[in-house]
Protein backbone atom coordinates (compact mmCIF):
# COMPACT_ATOMS: atom_id res chain seq x y z
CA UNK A 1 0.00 0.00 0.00
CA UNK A 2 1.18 3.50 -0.88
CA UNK A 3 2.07 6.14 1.93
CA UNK A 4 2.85 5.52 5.86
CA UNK A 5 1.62 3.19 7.75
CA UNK A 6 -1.18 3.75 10.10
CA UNK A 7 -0.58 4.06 13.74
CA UNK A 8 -0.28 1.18 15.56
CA UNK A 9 -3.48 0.32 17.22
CA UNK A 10 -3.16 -0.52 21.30
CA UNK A 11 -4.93 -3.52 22.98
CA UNK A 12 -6.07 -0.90 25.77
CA UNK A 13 -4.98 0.92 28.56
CA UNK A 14 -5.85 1.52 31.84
CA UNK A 15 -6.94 -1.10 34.48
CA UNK A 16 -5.49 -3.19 37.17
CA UNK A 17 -4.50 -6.35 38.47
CA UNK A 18 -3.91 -8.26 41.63
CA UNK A 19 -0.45 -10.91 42.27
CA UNK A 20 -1.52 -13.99 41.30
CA UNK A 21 -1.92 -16.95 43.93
CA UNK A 22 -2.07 -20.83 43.53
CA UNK A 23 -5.40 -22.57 41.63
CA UNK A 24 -8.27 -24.07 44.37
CA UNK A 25 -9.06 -27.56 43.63
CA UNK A 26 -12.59 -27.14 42.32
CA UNK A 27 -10.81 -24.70 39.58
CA UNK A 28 -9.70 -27.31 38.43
CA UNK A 29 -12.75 -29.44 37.42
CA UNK A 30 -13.12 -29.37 33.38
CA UNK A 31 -17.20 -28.95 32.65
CA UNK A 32 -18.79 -30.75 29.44
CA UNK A 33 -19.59 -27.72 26.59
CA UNK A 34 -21.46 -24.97 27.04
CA UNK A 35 -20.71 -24.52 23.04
CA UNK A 36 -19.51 -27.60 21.65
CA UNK A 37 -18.45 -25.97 18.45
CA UNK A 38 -16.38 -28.86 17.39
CA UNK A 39 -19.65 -30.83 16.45
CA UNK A 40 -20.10 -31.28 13.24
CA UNK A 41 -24.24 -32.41 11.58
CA UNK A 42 -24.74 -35.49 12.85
CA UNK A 43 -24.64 -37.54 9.81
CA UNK A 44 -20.97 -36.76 10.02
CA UNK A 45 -18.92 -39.34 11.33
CA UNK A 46 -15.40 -38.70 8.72
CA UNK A 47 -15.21 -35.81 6.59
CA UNK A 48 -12.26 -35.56 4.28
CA UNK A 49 -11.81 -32.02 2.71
CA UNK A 50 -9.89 -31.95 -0.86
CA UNK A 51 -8.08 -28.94 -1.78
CA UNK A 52 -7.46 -28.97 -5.55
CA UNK A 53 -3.58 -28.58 -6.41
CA UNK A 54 -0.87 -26.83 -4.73
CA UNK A 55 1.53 -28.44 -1.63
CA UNK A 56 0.68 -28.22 2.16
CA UNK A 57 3.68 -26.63 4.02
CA UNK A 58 3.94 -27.95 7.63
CA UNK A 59 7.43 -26.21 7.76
CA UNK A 60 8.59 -22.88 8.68
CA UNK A 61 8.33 -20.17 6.10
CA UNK A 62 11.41 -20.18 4.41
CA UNK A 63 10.58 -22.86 2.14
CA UNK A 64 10.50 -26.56 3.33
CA UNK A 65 7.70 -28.92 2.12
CA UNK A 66 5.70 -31.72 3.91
CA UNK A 67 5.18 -32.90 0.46
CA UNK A 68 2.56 -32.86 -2.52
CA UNK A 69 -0.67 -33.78 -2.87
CA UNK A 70 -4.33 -32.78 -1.32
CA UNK A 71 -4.62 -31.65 2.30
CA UNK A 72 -6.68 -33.76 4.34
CA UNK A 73 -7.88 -33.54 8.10
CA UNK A 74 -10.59 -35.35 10.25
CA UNK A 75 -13.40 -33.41 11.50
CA UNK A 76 -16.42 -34.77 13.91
CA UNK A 77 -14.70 -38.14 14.33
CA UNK A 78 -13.27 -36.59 17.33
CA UNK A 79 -14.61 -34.27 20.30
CA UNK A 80 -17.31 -33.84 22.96
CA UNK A 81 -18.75 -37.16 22.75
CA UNK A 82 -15.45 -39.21 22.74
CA UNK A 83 -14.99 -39.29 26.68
CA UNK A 84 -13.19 -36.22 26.36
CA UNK A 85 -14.82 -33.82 29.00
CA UNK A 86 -15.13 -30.25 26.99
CA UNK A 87 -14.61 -26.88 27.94
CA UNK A 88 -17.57 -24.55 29.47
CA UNK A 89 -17.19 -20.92 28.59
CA UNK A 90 -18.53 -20.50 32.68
CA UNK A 91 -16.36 -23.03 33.79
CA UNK A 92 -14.05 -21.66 36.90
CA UNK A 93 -10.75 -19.89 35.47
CA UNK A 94 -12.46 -19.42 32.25
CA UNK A 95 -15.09 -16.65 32.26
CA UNK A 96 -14.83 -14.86 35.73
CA UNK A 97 -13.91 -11.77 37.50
CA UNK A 98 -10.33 -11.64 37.42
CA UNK A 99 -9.46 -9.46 40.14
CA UNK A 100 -11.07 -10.93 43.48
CA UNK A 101 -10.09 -13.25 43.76
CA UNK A 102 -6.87 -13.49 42.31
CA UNK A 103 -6.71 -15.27 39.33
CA UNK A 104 -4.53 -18.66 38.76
CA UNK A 105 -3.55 -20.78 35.89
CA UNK A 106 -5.29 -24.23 37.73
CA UNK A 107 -8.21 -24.62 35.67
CA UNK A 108 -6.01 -24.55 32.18
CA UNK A 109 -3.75 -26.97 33.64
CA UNK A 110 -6.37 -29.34 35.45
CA UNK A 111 -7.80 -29.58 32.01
CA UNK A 112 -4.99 -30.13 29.89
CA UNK A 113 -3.52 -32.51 32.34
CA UNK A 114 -6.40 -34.92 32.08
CA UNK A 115 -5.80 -35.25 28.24
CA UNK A 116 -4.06 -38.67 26.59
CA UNK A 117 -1.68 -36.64 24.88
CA UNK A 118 0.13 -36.19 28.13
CA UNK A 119 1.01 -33.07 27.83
CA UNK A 120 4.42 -31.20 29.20
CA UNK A 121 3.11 -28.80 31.48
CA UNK A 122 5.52 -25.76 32.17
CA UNK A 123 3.92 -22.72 34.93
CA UNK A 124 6.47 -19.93 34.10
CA UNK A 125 6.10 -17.52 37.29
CA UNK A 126 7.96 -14.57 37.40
CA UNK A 127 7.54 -10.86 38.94
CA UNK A 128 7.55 -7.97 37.18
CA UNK A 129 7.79 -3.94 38.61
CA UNK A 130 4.24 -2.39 37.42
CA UNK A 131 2.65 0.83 37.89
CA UNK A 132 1.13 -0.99 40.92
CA UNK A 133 4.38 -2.43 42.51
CA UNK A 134 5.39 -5.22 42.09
CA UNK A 135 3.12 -8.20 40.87
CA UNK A 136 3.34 -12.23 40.16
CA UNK A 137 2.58 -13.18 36.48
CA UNK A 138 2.14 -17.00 35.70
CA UNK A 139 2.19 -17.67 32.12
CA UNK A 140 1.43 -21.67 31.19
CA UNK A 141 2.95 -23.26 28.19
CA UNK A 142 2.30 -26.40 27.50
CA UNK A 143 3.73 -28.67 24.62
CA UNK A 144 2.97 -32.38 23.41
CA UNK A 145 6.06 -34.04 22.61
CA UNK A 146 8.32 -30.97 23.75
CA UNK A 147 11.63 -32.65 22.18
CA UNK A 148 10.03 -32.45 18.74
CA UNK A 149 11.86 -30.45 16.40
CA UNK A 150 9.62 -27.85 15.42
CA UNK A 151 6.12 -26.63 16.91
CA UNK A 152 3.23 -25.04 16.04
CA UNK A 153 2.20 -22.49 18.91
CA UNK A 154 -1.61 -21.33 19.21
CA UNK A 155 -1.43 -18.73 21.79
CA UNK A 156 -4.01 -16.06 24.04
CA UNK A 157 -3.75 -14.53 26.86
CA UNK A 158 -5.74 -16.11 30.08
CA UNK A 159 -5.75 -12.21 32.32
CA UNK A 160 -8.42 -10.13 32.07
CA UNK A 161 -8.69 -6.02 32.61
CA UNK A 162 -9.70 -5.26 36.11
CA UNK A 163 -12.34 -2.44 36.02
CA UNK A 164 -14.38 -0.55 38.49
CA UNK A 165 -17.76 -2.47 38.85
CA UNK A 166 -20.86 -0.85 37.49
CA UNK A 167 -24.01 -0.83 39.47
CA UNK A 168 -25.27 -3.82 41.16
CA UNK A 169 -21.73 -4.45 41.94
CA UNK A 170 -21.46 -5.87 38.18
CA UNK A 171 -17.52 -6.72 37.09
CA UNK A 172 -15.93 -7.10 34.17
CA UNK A 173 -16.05 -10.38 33.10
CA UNK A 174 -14.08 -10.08 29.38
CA UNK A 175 -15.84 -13.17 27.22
CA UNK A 176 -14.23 -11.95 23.85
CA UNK A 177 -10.87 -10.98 26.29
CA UNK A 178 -10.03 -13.65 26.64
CA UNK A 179 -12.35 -16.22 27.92
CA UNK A 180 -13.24 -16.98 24.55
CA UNK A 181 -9.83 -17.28 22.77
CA UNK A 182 -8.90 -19.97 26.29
CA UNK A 183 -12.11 -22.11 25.54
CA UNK A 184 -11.02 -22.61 21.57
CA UNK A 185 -7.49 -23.76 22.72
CA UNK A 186 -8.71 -25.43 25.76
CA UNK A 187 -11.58 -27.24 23.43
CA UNK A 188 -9.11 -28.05 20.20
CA UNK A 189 -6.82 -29.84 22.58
CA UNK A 190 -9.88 -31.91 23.87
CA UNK A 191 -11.29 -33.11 20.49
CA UNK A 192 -7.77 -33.44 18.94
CA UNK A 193 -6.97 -35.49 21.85
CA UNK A 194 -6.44 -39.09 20.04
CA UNK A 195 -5.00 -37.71 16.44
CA UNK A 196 -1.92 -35.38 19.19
CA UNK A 197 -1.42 -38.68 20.85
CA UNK A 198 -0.93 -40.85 17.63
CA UNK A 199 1.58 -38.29 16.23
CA UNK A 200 3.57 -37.95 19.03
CA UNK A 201 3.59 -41.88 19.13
CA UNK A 202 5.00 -41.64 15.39
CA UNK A 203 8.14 -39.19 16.08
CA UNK A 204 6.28 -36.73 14.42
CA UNK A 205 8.47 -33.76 13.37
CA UNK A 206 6.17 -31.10 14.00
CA UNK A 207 4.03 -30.85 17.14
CA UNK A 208 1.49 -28.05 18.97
CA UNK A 209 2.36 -25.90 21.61
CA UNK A 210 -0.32 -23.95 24.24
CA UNK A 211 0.38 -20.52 25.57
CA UNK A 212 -1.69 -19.22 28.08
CA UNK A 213 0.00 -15.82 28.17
CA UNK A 214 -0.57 -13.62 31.82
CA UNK A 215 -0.07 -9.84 32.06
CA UNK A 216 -1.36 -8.66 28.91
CA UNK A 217 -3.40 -5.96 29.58
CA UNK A 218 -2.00 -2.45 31.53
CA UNK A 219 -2.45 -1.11 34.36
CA UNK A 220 -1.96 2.19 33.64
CA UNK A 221 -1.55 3.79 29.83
CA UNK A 222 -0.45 1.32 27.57
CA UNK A 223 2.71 1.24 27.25
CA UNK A 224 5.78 -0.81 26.04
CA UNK A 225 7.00 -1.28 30.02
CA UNK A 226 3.18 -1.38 30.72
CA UNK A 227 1.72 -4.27 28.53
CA UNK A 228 2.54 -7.59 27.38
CA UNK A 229 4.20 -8.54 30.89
CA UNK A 230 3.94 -12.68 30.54
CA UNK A 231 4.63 -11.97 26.45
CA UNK A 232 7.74 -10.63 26.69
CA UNK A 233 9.29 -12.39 29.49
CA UNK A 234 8.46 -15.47 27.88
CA UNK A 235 9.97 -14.67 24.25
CA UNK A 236 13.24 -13.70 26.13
CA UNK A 237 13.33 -16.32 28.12
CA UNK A 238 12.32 -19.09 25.02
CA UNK A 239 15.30 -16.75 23.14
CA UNK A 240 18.16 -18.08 25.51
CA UNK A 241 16.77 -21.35 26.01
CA UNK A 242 18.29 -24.07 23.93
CA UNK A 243 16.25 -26.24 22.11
CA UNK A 244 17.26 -29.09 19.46
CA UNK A 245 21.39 -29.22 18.68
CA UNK A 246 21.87 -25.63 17.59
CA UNK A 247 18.82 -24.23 18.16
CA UNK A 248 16.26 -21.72 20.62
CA UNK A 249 12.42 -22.26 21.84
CA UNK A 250 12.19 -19.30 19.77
CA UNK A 251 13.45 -21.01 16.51
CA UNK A 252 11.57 -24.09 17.07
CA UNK A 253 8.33 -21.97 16.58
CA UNK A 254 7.05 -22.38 12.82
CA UNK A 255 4.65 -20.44 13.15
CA UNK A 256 2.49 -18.55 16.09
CA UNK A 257 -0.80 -18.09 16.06
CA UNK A 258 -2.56 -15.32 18.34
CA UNK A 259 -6.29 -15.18 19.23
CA UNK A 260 -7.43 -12.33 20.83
CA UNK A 261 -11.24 -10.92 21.48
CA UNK A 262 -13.02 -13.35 19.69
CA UNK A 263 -16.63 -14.32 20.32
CA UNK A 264 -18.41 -11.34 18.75
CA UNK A 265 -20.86 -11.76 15.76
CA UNK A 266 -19.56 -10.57 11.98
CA UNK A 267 -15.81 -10.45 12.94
CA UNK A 268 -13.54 -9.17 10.58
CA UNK A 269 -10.31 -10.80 10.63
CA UNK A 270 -7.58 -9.59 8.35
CA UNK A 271 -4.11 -10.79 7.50
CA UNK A 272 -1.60 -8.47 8.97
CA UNK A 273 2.12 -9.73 8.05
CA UNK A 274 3.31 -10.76 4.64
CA UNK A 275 5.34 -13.57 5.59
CA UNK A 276 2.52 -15.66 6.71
CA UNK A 277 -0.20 -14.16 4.20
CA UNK A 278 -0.30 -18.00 2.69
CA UNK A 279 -0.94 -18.92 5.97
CA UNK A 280 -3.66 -16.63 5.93
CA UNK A 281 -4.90 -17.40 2.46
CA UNK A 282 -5.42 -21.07 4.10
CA UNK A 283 -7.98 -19.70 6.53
CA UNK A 284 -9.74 -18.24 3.70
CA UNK A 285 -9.93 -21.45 1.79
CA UNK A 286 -10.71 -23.33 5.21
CA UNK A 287 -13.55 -21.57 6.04
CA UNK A 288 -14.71 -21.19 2.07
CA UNK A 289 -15.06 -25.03 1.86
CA UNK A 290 -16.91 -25.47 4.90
CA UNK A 291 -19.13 -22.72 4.59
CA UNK A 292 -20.33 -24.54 0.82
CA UNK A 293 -20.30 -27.67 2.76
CA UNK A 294 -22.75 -26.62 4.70
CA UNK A 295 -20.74 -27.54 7.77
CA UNK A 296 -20.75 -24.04 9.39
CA UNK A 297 -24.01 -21.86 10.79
CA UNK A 298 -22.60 -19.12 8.61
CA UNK A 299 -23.94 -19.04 4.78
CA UNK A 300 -21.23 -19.00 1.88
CA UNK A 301 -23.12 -15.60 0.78
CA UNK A 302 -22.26 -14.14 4.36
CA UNK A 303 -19.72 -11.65 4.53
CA UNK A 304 -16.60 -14.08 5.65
CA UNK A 305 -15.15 -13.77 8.89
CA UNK A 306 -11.47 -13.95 6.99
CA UNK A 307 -10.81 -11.01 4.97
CA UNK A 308 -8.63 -10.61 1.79
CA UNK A 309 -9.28 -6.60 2.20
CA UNK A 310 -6.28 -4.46 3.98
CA UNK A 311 -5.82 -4.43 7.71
CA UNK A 312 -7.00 -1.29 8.82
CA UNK A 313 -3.73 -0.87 10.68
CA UNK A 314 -1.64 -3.14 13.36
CA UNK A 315 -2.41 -3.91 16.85
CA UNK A 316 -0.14 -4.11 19.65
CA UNK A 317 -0.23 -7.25 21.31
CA UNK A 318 1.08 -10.52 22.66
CA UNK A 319 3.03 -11.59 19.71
CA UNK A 320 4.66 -8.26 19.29
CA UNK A 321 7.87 -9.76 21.50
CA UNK A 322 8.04 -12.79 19.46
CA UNK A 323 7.86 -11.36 16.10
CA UNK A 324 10.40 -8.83 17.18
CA UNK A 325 12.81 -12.03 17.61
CA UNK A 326 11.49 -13.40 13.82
CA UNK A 327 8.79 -15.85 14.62
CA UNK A 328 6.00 -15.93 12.08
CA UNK A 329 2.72 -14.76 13.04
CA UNK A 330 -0.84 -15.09 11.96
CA UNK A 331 -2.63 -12.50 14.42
CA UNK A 332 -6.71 -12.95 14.63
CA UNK A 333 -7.89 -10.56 16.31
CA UNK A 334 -11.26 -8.82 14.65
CA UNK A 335 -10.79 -4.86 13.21
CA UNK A 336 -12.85 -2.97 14.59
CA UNK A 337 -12.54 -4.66 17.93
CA UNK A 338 -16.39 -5.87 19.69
CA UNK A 339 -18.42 -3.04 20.67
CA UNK A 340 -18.57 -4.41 23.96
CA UNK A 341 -14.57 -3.93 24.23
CA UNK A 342 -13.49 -3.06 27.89
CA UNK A 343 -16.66 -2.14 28.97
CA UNK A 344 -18.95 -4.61 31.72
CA UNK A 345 -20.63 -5.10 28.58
CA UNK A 346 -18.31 -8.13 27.60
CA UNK A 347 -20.48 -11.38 29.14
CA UNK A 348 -21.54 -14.23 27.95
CA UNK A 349 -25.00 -12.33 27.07
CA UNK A 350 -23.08 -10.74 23.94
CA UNK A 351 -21.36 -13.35 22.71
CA UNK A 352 -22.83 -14.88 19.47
CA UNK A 353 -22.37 -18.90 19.94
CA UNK A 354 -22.45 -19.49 16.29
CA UNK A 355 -20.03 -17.48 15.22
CA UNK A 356 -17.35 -19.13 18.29
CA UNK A 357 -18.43 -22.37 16.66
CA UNK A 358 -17.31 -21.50 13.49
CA UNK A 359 -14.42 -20.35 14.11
CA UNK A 360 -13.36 -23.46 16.33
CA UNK A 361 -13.83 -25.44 13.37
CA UNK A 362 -12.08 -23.48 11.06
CA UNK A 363 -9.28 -23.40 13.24
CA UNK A 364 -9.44 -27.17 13.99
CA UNK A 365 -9.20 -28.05 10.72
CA UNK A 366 -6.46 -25.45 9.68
CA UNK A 367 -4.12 -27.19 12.75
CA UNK A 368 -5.04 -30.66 11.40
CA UNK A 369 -3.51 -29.93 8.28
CA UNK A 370 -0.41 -27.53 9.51
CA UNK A 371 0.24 -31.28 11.81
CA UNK A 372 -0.85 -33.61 9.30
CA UNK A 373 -2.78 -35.29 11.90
C-alpha cells in the first residue's frame, strides 16, 4: 500500500491487576460444553476435505515442504462425545472476574492434564515492577512431545482487565478478552486429543504448543514497560533457552498463532504480516469449503469472517515480542474490535455462539492440516 503506515493500534490501557496466587481444587474441574463448536451435523462421522492442487507446508516459512498432494484432516470423528470432557465458557478460570479473587492458571492446567496426549506442562512464574508495585505473572505453556523439532504455537492470553464495577456491583467479566480465545485452545486440545497422541507416538516432526499468556493488559496507559508482561518475558526467556542441537524455543516456533477478542458476531479478521499471508490465504480457503459444505451456521453468501481486504492498521499485542525475535505470526484478532470492548458489557449475554463455533472449526481443521494429523 502507498504512503505511511497507520498508527499502531493498542490492545487498551488503563486497568489493574492483583499478584496472582495458587489454583483451588474445584478450579480445576473441566465442565462438558457450554458450546460444543467442534460438532459437526450429525450424519458426520469422517469428513475428508480436498483442496485442488498446490503443496501443504507444515514447515517454517522459508521454504520446506511436507510434500505434494491434497490436504486432508478429520473433522467430527473426534470431540465432545469421545470421553473427552469439553470446555464450558462459565467453567471456573475461564469466564470470571479476574481481580477478586486473584486469578490462577489451575483450571487450564487441570484440564490439559487430564488429556491422553500427556502433555508437558511448564507454569512460568515470574515478577515484574508495574505501575502498581510489584506483581506475580504465571504464564502456562504447555507442549505435546516438547523434544520435537519444530512446533506449532496457538497462543491467548488467560488475564483479564480489572475495572471498576458498574451498578449492582457488576464486574468485568471479558468473554471476547479472553475467555473466549482460552475455551477454543482449551476445546481443540480436547477433540484433537487421540490424532496429538498418535503423532507424538510416530516421532512426528512437527508438534502443537499452548500458551496461556498472563499480564497482557495495563495497568496504567499502555505502554511498552506497561503491557505484554507474561509476552515478553516469555519470548526472552524461550530466546536463551536451547532447544534441538543448535537451536532456541524461539526457533523451534514455525509459526504462532494469536487469538485475541473473539466471540463477537460478523468479525472481521484480516491478514496483517506478509510472511505468513499464505498462511492466511489457508484460513480463507478453510472456512470457504466449509461454509459450501454446509458444515458451518454461517452461509457461503455471508460476509466471511477472513478477509482478503487491507488491515485497517496493526495492533499491539502478545506476539509483538516474538515477532520482534522473527517468529512468524498469523494474528486474529477482529478490526474494529467488539463493541462491547473493555466495557462490563463483555459477558456471555453478547457473545454470538455461532459465530465461536465457526471459528473453532475453522481453526481445527487449519491445525489438522499444519500437523498432518
Amino acid at each position: 500500500l502507498a504512503g505511511p503506515a497507520p498508527p499502531a493500534m493498542r490492545k487498551g490501557a488503563g486497568g489493574s491487576r492483583r499478584a496472582r496466587s495458587a489454583g483451588s481444587p474445584r478450579s480445576r474441574r473441566c465442565h462438558r460444553p457450554l458450546l460444543p463448536f467442534l460438532a459437526l451435523a450429525a450424519a458426520a462421522a469422517l469428513l475428508y476435505v480436498a483442496w485442488p492442487g498446490g503443496e501443504r507446508v507444515t514447515g517454517p516459512v522459508s521454504g520446506e515442504r511436507a510434500g505434494k498432494g491434497r490436504s486432508r484432516w478429520v473433522l467430527g470423528r473426534e470431540g465432545p462425545g469421545k470421553g473427552v470432557p469439553g470446555i464450558s465458557l462459565l467453567s471456573p478460570g475461564v469466564l470470571r472476574p479476574r481481580g477478586d479473587p486473584p486469578t490462577s492458571p489451575g483450571h487450564i492446567v487441570g484440564c490439559l492434564g487430564a488429556l491422553g496426549a500427556a502433555w508437558h506442562l511448564e507454569l512460568d512464574a515470574f515478577e515484574a515492577v508495574t505501575p502498581r508495585g510489584p506483581v506475580t505473572f504465571t504464564n502456562v505453556v504447555a507442549t505435546v512431545a516438547p523434544a520435537t523439532p519444530r512446533r506449532l504455537v496457538l497462543a491467548c492470553h488467560y488475564d483479564t482487565k480489572v475495572l471498576p464495577p458498574g451498578p449492582g456491583q457488576r464486574f468485568f467479566l471479558g468473554a471476547t478478552d479472553s475467555a473466549v480465545p482460552c475455551a477454543i485452545l482449551l476445546e481443540l486440545a480436547a477433540a484433537l486429543d487421540q490424532p496429538l497422541r498418535r503423532a507424538k507416538d510416530r516421532g512426528t516432526e512437527v508438534t502443537l504448543q499452548l500458551l496461556f499468556l498472563d499480564g497482557e493488559e495495563a495497568f496504567g496507559d499502555w505502554s511498552v514497560t506497561d503491557s505484554l508482561y507474561g509476552a515478553r518475558h516469555l519470548a526472552a526467556r524461550m530466546a536463551t533457552t536451547p532447544h534441538g542441537p543448535r537451536g532456541t524455543q524461539i526457533t523451534a516456533m514455525s509459526l504462532l498463532v494469536l487469538l485475541d477478542l473473539l466471540g463477537a458476531r460478523h468479525p472481521a479478521i484480516h491478514s496483517h504480516f506478509p510472511r505468513t499471508h499464505h498462511w492466511f490465504l489457508r484460513l480463507v480457503a478453510i472456512e470457504q469449503q466449509l461454509r459450501q459444505l454446509g458444515l458451518l451456521h454461517a452461509r457461503p453468501q455471508d460476509q466471511p469472517f477472513f478477509r482478503l481486504s487491507p488491515a485497517p492498521g496493526p495492533v499491539e499485542d502478545d506476539h509483538v515480542p516474538f515477532l520482534q525475535r522473527g517468529v512468524p505470526v498469523l494474528h486474529l484478532i477482529p478490526l474494529p474490535f467488539p463493541h462491547v470492548w473493555h466495557t462490563l458489557e463483555d459477558t456471555e449475554d453478547n457473545l454470538h455462539p455461532p459465530t465461536v463455533e465457526d471459528l473453532g472449526k475453522i481453526l481445527m481443521a487449519f491445525v489438522a492440516e499444519f500437523l498432518q494429523l
